[in-house]
C-alpha atoms as a PDB file:
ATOM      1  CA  UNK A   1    -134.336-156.866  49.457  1.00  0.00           C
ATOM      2  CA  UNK A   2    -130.877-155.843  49.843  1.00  0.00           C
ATOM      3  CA  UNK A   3    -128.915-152.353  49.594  1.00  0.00           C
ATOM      4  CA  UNK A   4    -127.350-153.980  46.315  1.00  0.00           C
ATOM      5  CA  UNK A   5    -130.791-154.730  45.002  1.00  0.00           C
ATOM      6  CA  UNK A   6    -131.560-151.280  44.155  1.00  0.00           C
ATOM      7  CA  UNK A   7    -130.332-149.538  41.214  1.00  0.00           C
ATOM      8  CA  UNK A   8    -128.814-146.302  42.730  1.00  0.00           C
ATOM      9  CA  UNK A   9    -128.379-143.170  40.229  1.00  0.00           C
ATOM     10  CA  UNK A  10    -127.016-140.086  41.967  1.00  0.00           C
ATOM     11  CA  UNK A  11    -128.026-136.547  40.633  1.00  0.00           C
ATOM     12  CA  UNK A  12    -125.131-134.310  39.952  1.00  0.00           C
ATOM     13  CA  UNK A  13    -125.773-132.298  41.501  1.00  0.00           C
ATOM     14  CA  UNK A  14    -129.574-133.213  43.207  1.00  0.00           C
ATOM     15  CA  UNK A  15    -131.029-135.825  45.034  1.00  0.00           C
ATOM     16  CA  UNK A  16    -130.152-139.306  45.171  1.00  0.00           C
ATOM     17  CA  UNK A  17    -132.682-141.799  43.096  1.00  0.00           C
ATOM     18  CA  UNK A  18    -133.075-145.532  44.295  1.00  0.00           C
ATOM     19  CA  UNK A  19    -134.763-147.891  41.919  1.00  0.00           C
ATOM     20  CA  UNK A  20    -135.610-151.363  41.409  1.00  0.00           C
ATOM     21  CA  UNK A  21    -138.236-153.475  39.450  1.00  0.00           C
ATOM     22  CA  UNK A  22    -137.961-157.466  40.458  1.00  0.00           C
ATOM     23  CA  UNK A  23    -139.718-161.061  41.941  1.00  0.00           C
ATOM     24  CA  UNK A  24    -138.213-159.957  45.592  1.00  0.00           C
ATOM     25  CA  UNK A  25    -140.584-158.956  48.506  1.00  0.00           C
ATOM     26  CA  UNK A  26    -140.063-154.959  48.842  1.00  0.00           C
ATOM     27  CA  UNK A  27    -139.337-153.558  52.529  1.00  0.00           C
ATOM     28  CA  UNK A  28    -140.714-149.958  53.608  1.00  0.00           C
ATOM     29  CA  UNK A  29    -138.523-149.381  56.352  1.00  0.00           C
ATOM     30  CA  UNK A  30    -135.452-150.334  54.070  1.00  0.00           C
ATOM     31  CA  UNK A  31    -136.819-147.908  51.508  1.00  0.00           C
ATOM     32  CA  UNK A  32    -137.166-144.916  54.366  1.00  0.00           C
ATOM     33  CA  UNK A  33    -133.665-145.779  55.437  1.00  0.00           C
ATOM     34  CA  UNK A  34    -132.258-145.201  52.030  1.00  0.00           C
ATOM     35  CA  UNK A  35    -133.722-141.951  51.684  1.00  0.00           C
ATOM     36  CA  UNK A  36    -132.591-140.674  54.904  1.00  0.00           C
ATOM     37  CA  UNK A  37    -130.626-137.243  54.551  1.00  0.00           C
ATOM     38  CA  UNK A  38    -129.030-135.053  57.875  1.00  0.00           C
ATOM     39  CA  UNK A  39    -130.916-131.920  56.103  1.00  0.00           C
ATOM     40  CA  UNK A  40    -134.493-133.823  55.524  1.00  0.00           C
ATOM     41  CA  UNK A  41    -137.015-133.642  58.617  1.00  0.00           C
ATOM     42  CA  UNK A  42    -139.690-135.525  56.730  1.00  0.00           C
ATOM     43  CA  UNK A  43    -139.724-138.960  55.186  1.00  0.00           C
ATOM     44  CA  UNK A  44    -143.084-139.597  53.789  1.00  0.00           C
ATOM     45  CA  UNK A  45    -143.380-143.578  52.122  1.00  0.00           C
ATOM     46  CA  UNK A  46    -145.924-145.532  50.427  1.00  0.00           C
ATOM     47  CA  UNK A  47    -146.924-149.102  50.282  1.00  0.00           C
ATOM     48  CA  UNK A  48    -149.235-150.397  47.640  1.00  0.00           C
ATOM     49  CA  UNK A  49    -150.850-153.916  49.290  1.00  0.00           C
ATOM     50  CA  UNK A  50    -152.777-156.422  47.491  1.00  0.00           C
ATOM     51  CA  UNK A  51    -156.339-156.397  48.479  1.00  0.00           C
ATOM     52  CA  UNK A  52    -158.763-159.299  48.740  1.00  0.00           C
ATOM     53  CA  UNK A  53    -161.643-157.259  46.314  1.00  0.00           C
ATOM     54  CA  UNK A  54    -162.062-155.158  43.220  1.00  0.00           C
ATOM     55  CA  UNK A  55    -165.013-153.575  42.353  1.00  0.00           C
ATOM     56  CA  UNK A  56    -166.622-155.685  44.370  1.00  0.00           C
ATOM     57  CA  UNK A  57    -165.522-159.022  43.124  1.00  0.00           C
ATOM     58  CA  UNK A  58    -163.056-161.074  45.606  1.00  0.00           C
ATOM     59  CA  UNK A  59    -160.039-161.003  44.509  1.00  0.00           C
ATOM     60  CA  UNK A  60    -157.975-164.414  45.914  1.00  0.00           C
ATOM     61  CA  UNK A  61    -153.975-163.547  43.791  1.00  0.00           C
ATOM     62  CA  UNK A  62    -152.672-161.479  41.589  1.00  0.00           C
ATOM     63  CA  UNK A  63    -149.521-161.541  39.284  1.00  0.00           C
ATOM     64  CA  UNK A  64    -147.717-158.562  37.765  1.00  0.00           C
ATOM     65  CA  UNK A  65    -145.936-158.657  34.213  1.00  0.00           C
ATOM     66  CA  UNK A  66    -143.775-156.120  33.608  1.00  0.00           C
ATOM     67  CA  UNK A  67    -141.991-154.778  30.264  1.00  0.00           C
ATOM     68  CA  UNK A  68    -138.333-154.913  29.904  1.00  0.00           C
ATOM     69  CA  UNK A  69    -138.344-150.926  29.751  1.00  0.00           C
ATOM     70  CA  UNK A  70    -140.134-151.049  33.377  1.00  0.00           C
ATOM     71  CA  UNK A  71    -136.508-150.346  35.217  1.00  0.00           C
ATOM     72  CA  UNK A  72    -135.905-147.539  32.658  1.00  0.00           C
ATOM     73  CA  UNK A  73    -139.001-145.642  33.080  1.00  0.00           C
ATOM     74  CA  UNK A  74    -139.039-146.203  36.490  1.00  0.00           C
ATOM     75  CA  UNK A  75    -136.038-144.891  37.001  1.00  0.00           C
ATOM     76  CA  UNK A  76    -136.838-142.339  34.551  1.00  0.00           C
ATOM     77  CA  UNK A  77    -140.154-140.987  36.954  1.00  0.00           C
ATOM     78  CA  UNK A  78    -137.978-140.981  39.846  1.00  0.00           C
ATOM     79  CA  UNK A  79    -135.819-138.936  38.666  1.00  0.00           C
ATOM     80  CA  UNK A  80    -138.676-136.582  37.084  1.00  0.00           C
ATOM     81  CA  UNK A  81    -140.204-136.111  40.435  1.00  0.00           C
ATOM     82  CA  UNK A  82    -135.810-135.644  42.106  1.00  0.00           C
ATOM     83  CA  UNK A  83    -136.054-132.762  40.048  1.00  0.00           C
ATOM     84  CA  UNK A  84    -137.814-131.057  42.398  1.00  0.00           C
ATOM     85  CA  UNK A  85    -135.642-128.545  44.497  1.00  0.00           C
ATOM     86  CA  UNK A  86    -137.505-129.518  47.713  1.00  0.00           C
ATOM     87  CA  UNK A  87    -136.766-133.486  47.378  1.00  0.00           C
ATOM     88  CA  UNK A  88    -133.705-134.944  49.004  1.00  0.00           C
ATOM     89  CA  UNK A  89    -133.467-138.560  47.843  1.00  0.00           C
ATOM     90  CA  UNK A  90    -135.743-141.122  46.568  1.00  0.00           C
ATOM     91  CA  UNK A  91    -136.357-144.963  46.406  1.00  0.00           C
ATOM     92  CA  UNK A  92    -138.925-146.262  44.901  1.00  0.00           C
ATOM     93  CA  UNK A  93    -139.473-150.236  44.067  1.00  0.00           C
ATOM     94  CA  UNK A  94    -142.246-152.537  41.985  1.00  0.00           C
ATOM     95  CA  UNK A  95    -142.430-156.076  42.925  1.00  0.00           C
ATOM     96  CA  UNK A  96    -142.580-158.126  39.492  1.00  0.00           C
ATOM     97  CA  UNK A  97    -144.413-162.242  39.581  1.00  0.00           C
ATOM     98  CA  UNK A  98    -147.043-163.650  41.980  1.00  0.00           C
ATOM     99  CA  UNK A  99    -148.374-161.958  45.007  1.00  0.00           C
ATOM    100  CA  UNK A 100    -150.744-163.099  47.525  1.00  0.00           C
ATOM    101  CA  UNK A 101    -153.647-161.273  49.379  1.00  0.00           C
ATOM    102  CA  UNK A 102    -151.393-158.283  51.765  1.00  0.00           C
ATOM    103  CA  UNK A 103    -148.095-158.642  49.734  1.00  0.00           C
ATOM    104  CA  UNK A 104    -146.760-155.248  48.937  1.00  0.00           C
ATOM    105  CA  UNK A 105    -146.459-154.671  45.516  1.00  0.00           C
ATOM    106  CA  UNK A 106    -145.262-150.995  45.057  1.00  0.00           C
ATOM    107  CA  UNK A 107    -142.911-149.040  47.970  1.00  0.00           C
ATOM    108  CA  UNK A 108    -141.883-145.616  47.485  1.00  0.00           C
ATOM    109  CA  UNK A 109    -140.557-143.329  49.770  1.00  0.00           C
ATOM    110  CA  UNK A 110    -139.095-139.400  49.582  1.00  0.00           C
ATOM    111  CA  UNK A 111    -137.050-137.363  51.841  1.00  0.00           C
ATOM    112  CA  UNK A 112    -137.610-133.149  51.946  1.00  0.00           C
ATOM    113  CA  UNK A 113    -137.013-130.974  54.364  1.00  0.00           C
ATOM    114  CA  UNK A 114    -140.573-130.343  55.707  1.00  0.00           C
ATOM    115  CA  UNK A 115    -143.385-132.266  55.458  1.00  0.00           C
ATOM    116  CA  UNK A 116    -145.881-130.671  52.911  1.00  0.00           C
ATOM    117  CA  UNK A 117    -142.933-130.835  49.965  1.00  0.00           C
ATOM    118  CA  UNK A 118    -142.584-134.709  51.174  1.00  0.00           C
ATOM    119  CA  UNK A 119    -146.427-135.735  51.064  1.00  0.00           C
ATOM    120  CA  UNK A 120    -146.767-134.367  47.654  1.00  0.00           C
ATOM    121  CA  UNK A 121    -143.232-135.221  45.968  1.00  0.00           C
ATOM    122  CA  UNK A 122    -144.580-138.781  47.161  1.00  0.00           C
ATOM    123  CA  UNK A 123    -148.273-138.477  45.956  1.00  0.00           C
ATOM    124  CA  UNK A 124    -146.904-137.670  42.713  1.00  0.00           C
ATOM    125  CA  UNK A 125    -144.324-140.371  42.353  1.00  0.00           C
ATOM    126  CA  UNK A 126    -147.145-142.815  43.230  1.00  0.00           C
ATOM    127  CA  UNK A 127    -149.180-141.080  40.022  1.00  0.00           C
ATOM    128  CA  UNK A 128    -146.801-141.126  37.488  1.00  0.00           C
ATOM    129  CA  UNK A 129    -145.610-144.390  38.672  1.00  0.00           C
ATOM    130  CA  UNK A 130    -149.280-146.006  37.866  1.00  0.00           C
ATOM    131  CA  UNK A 131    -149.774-144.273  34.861  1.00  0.00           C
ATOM    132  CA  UNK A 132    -146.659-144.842  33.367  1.00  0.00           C
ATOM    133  CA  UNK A 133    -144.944-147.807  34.212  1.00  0.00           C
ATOM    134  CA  UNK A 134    -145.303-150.567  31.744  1.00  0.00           C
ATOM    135  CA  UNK A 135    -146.087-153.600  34.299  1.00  0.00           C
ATOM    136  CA  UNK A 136    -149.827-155.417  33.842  1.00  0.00           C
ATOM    137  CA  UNK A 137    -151.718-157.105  36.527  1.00  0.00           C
ATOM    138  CA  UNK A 138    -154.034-160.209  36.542  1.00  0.00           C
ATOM    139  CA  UNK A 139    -156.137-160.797  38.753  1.00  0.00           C
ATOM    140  CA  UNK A 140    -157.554-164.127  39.859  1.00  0.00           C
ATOM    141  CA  UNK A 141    -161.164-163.979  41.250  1.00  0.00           C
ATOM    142  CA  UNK A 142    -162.719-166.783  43.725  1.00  0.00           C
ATOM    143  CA  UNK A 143    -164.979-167.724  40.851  1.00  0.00           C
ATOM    144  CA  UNK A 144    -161.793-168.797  39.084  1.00  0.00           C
ATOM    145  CA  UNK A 145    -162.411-165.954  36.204  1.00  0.00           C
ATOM    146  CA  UNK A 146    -159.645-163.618  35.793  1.00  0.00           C
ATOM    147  CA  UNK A 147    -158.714-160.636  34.527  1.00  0.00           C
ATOM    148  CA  UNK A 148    -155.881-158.521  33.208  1.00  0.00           C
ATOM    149  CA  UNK A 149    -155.552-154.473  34.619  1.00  0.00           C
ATOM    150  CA  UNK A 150    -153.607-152.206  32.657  1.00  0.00           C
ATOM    151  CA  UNK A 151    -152.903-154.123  29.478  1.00  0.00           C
ATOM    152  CA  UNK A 152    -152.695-152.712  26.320  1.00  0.00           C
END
């Protein structure tokens, strides 16, 4: 993923939000570089992986549909959570398409001046990202059933 991947929306004035909904493979480390700040001394990031089970069924690929609105109201979260006073900057990515077993599917990362402000500004982007982002996942199972996650 590259710097002009992600769709950057500055607060004015506030925190700097980084988003970006697409087929590319997401990179933490780029994400915790974006959000680095001279006045944060905490970056605190994320990484949803895909696992090999679910509920006790293997699990052997997944895919993940998203909604054209999914950039919007991502972008619309991130900037929910930026509200905070305590956050510095924010990125915050979902990979779109087919993913195999350990591919990272979600990255988020926030910058805050201490550390307790960054682990839950972060917690709570995860949340609202899950629960509100319109992207669907099917799962493939090593019986060869599948199943979609998250559809309406």
């Amino acid at each position: 993923m590259s710097e002009q991947a992600l769709d950057t929306v500055p607060a004015t004035p506030g925190p700097t939000v980084h988003t970006w909904v697409g087929v590319e493979p997401l990179d933490t480390a780029f994400h915790e570089a974006v959000v680095a700040d001279s006045g944060a001394g905490a970056v605190v990031s994320f990484q949803g992986v895909v696992r090999d089970h679910d509920h006790g069924r293997a699990v052997v690929r997944l895919e993940y549909e998203g909604h054209p609105s999914a950039a919007d109201v991502l972008r619309e979260v991130a900037a929910e959570i930026a509200a905070d006073p305590a956050v510095h900057a924010i990125a915050v990515s979902h990979r779109l398409g087919p993913l195999a077993i350990g591919d990272v599917a979600l990255v988020a990362a926030v910058s805050t001046a201490h550390r307790a402000a960054a682990f839950a500004a972060c917690a709570r982007l995860v949340d609202e990202v899950k629960a509100r982002l319109p992207v669907w996942k099917r799962q493939v199972f090593a019986d060869g059933t599948e199943e979609w996650v998250n559809c309406p």
